[in-house]
C-alpha atoms as a PDB file:
ATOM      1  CA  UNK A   1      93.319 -96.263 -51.917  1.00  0.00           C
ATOM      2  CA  UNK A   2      93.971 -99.297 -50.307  1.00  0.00           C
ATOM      3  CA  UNK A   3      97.360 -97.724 -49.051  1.00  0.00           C
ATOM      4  CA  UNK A   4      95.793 -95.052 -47.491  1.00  0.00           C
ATOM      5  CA  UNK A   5      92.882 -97.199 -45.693  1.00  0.00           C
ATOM      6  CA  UNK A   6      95.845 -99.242 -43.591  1.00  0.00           C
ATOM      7  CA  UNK A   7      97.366 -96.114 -42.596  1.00  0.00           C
ATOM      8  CA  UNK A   8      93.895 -94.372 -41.194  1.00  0.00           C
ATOM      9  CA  UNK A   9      93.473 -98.031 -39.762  1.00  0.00           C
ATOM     10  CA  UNK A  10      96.923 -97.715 -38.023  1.00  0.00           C
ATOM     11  CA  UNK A  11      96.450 -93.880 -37.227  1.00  0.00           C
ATOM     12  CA  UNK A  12      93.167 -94.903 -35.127  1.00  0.00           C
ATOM     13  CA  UNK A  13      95.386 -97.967 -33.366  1.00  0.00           C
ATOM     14  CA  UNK A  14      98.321 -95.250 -32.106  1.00  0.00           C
ATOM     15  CA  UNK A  15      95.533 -92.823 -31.758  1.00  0.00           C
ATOM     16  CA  UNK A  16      93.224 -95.899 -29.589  1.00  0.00           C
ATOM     17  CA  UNK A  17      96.648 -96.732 -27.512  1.00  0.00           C
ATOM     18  CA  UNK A  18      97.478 -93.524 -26.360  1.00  0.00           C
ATOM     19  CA  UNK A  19      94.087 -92.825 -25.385  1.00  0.00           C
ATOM     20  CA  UNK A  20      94.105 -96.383 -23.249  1.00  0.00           C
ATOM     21  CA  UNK A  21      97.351 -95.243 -21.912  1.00  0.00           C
ATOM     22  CA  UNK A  22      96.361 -92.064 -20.829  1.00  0.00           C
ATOM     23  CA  UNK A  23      94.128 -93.587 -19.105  1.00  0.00           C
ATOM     24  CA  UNK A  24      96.161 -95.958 -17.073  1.00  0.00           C
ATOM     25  CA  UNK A  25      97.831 -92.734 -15.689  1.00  0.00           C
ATOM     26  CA  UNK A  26      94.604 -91.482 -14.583  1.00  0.00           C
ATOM     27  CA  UNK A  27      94.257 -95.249 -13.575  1.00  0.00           C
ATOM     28  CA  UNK A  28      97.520 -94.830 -11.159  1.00  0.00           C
ATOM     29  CA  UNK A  29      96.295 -91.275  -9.545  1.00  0.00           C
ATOM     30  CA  UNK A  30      93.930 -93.470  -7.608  1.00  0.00           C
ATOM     31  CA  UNK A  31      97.105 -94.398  -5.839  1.00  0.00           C
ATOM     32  CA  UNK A  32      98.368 -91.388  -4.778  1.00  0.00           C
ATOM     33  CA  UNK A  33      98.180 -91.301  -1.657  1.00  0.00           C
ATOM     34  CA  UNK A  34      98.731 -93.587   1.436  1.00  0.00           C
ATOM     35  CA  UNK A  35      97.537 -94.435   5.485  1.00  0.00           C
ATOM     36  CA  UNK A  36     100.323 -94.285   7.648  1.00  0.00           C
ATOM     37  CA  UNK A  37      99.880 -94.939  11.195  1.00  0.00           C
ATOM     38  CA  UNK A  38      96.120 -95.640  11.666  1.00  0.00           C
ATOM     39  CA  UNK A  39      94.621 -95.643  15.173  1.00  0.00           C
ATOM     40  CA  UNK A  40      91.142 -96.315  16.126  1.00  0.00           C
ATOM     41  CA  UNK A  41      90.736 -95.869  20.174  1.00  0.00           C
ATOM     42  CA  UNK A  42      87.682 -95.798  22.146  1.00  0.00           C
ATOM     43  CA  UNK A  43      88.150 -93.199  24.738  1.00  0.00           C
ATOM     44  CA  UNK A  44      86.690 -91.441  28.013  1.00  0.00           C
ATOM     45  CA  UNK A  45      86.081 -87.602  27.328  1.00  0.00           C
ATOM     46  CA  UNK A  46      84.155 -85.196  29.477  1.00  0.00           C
ATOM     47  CA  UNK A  47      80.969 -86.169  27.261  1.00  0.00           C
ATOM     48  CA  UNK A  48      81.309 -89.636  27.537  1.00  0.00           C
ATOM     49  CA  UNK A  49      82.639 -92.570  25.754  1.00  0.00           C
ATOM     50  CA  UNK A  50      83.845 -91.542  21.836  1.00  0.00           C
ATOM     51  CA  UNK A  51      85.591 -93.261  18.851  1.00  0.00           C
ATOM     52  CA  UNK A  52      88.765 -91.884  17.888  1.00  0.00           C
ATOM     53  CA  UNK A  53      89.958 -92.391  14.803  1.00  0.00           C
ATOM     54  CA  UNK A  54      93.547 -91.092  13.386  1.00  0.00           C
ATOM     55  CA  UNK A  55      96.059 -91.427  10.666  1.00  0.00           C
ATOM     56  CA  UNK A  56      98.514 -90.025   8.531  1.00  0.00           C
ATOM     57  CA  UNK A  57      97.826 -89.579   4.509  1.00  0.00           C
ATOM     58  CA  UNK A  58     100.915 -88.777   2.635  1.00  0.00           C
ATOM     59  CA  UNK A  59     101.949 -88.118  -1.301  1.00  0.00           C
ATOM     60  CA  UNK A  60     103.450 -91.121  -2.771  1.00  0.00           C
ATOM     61  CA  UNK A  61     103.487 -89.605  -6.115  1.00  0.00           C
ATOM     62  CA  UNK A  62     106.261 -87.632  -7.543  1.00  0.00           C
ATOM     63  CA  UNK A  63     104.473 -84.564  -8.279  1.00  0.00           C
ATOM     64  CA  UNK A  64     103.019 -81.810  -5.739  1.00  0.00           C
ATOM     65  CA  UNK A  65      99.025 -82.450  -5.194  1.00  0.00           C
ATOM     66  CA  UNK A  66      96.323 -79.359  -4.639  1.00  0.00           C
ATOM     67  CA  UNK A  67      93.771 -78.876  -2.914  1.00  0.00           C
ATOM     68  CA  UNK A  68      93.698 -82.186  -0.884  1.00  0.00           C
ATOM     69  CA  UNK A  69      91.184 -82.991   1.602  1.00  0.00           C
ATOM     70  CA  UNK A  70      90.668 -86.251   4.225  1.00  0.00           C
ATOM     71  CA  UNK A  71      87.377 -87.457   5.373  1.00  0.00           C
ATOM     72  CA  UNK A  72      86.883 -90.551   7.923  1.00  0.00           C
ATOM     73  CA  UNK A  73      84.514 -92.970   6.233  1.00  0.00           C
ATOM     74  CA  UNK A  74      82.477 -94.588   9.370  1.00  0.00           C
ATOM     75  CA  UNK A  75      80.706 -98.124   9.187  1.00  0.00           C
ATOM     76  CA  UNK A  76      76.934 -97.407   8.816  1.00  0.00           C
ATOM     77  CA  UNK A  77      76.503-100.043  11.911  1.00  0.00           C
ATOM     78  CA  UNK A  78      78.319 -97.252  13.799  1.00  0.00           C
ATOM     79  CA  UNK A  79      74.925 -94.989  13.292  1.00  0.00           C
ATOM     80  CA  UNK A  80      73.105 -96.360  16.093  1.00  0.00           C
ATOM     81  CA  UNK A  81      76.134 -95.917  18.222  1.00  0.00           C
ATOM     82  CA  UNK A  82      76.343 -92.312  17.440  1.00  0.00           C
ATOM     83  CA  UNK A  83      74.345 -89.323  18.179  1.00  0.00           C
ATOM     84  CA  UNK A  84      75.726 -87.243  15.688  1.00  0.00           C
ATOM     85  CA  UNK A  85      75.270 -90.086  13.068  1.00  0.00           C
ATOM     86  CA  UNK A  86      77.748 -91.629  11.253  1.00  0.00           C
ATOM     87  CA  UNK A  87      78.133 -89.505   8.475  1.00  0.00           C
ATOM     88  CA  UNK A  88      81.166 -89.010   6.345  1.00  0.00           C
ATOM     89  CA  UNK A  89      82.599 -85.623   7.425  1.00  0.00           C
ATOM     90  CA  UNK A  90      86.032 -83.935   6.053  1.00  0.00           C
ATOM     91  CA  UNK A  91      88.503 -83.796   8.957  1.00  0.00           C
ATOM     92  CA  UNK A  92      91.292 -81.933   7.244  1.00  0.00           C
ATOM     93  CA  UNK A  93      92.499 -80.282   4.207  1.00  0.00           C
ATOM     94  CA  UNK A  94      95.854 -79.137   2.981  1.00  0.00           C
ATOM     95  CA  UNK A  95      96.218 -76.452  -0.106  1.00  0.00           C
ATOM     96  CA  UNK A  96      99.381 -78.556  -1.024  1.00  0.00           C
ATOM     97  CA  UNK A  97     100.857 -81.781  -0.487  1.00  0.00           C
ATOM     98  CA  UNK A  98     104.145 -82.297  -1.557  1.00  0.00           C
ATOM     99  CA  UNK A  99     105.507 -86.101  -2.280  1.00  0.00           C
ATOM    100  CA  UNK A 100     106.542 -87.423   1.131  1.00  0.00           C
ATOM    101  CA  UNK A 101     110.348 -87.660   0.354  1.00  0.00           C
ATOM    102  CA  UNK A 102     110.737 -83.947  -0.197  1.00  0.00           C
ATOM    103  CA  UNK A 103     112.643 -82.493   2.314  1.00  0.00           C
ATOM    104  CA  UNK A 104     110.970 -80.633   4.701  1.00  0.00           C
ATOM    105  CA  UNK A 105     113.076 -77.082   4.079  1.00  0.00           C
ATOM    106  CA  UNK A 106     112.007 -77.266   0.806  1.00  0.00           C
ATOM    107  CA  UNK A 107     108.335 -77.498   1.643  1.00  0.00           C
ATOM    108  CA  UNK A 108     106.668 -73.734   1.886  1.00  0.00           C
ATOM    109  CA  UNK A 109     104.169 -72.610   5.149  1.00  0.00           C
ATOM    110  CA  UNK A 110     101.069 -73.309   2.915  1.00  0.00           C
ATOM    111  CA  UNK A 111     102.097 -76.916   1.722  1.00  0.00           C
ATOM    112  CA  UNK A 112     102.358 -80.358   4.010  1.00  0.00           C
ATOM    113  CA  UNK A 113     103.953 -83.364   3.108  1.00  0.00           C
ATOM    114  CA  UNK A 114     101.483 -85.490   4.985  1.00  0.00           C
ATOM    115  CA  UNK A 115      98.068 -84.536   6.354  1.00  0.00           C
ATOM    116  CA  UNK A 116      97.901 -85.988  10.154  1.00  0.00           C
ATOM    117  CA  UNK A 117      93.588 -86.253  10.932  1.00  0.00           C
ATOM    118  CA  UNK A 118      91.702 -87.120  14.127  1.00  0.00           C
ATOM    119  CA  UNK A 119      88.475 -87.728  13.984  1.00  0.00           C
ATOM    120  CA  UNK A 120      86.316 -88.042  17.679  1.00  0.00           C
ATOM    121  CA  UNK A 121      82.561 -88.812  17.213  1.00  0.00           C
ATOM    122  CA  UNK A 122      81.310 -89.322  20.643  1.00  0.00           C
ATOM    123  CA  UNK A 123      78.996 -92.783  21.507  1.00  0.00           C
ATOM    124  CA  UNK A 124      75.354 -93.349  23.186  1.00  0.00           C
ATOM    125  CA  UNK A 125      74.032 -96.972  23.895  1.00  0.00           C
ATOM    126  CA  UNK A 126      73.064 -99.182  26.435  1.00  0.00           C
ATOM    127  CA  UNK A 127      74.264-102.450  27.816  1.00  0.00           C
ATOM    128  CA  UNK A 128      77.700-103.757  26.274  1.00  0.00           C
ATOM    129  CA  UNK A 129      77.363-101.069  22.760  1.00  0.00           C
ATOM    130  CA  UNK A 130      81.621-100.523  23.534  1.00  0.00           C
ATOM    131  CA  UNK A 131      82.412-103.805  22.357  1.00  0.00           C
ATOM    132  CA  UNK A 132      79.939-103.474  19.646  1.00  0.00           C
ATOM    133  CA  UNK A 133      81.639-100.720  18.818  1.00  0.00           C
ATOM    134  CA  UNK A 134      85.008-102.219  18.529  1.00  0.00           C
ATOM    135  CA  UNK A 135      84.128-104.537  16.077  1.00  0.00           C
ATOM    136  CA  UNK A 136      83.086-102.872  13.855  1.00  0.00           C
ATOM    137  CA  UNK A 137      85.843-100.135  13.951  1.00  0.00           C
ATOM    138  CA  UNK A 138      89.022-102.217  12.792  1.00  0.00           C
ATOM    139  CA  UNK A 139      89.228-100.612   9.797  1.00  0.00           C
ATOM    140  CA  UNK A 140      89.977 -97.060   8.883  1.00  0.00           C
ATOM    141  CA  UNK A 141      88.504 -96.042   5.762  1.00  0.00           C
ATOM    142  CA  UNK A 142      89.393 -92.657   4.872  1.00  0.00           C
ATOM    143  CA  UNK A 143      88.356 -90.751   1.121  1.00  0.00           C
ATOM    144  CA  UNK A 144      91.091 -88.167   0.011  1.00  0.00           C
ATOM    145  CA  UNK A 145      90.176 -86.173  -2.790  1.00  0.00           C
ATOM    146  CA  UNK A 146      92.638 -83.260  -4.565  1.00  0.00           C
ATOM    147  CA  UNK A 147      92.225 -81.047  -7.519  1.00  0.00           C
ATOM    148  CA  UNK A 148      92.106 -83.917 -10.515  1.00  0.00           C
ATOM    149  CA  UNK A 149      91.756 -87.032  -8.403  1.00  0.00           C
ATOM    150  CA  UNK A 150      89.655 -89.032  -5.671  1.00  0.00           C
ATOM    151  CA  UNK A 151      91.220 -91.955  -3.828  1.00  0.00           C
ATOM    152  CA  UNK A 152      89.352 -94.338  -0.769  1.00  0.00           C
ATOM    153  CA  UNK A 153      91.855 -95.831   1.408  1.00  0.00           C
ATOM    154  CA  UNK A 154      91.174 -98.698   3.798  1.00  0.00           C
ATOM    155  CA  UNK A 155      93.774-100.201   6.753  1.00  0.00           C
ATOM    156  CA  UNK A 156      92.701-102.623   9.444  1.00  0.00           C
ATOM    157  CA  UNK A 157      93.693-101.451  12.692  1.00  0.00           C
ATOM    158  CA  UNK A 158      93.601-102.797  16.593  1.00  0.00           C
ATOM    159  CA  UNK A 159      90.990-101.009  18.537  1.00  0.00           C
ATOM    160  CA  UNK A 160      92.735 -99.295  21.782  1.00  0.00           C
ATOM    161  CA  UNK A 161      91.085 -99.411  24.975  1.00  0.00           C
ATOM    162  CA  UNK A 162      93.586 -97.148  26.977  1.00  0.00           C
ATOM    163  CA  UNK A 163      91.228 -95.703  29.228  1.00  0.00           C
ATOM    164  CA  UNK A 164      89.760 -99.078  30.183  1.00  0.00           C
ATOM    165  CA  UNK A 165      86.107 -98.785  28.899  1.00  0.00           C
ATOM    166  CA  UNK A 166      85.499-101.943  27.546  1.00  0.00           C
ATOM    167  CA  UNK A 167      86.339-103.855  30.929  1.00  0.00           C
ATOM    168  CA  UNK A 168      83.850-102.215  32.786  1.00  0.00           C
END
């Protein structure tokens, strides 16, 4: 009897570690995926001053990803900057994203190997709101979720003045 006990002791152990291990895999999918190339600009449009943010998310798994979506998390400072709110809004989406060292012939019409996103949310304020504005947009915070997996991804980034706006 006592034979038997150790090895339903040791069957819950292997059982217990590949259970834990299982979930350090899930642990890694929160990796998936990373910001290449982030830009935040404040720019003149015909509506007035905006924030534009953009990016690059790509696959750094090994395995093709479905169903993948990108959505611009804003600062909630940014609200009373913005008409429109600062809500978190999905800017793109992608059926399937293929791991970004895949050649691109071998990548079909309906797949990407990266998911490029702009996001412009036009500004409103008074006085000197632009530099406001710039500080706190140096990051850009995007969420990417896919069939299986949700991942929030955060890079600092210089905010362009190209058109001038803050000098004025």
């Amino acid at each position: 009897m006592v034979g038997s006990e150790r090895r339903a002791a040791r069957t819950i152990v292997v059982v217990g570690a590949v259970v834990l291990a299982g979930c350090s895999s899930a642990a890694s999918d929160a990796n998936a995926f990373e910001l290449t190339d982030p830009t935040v600009a404040i720019v003149a449009t015909d509506e007035g001053p905006a924030l534009r943010i953009g990016g690059t998310v790509v696959n750094v798994t090994d395995v093709v990803l479905d169903d993948v979506a990108v959505a611009v998390v804003l600062d909630d400072a940014l609200d009373a900057y913005m008409p429109a709110g600062a809500a978190t809004l999905p800017v793109d989406g992608v059926d399937r994203i293929y791991p970004a060292d895949t050649p691109r012939d071998e990548v079909p019409s309906e797949g990407a190997v990266g998911i490029e996103f702009e996001d412009t949310r036009h500004l409103d304020g008074a006085g000197d709101y632009l530099a406001e504005v710039a500080d706190l947009a140096d990051e850009v915070v995007v969420n990417v979720t896919w069939d299986g997996g949700e991942q929030t991804i955060t890079a600092a980034a210089e905010v362009l003045d190209q058109d001038g706006l803050l000098d004025r």
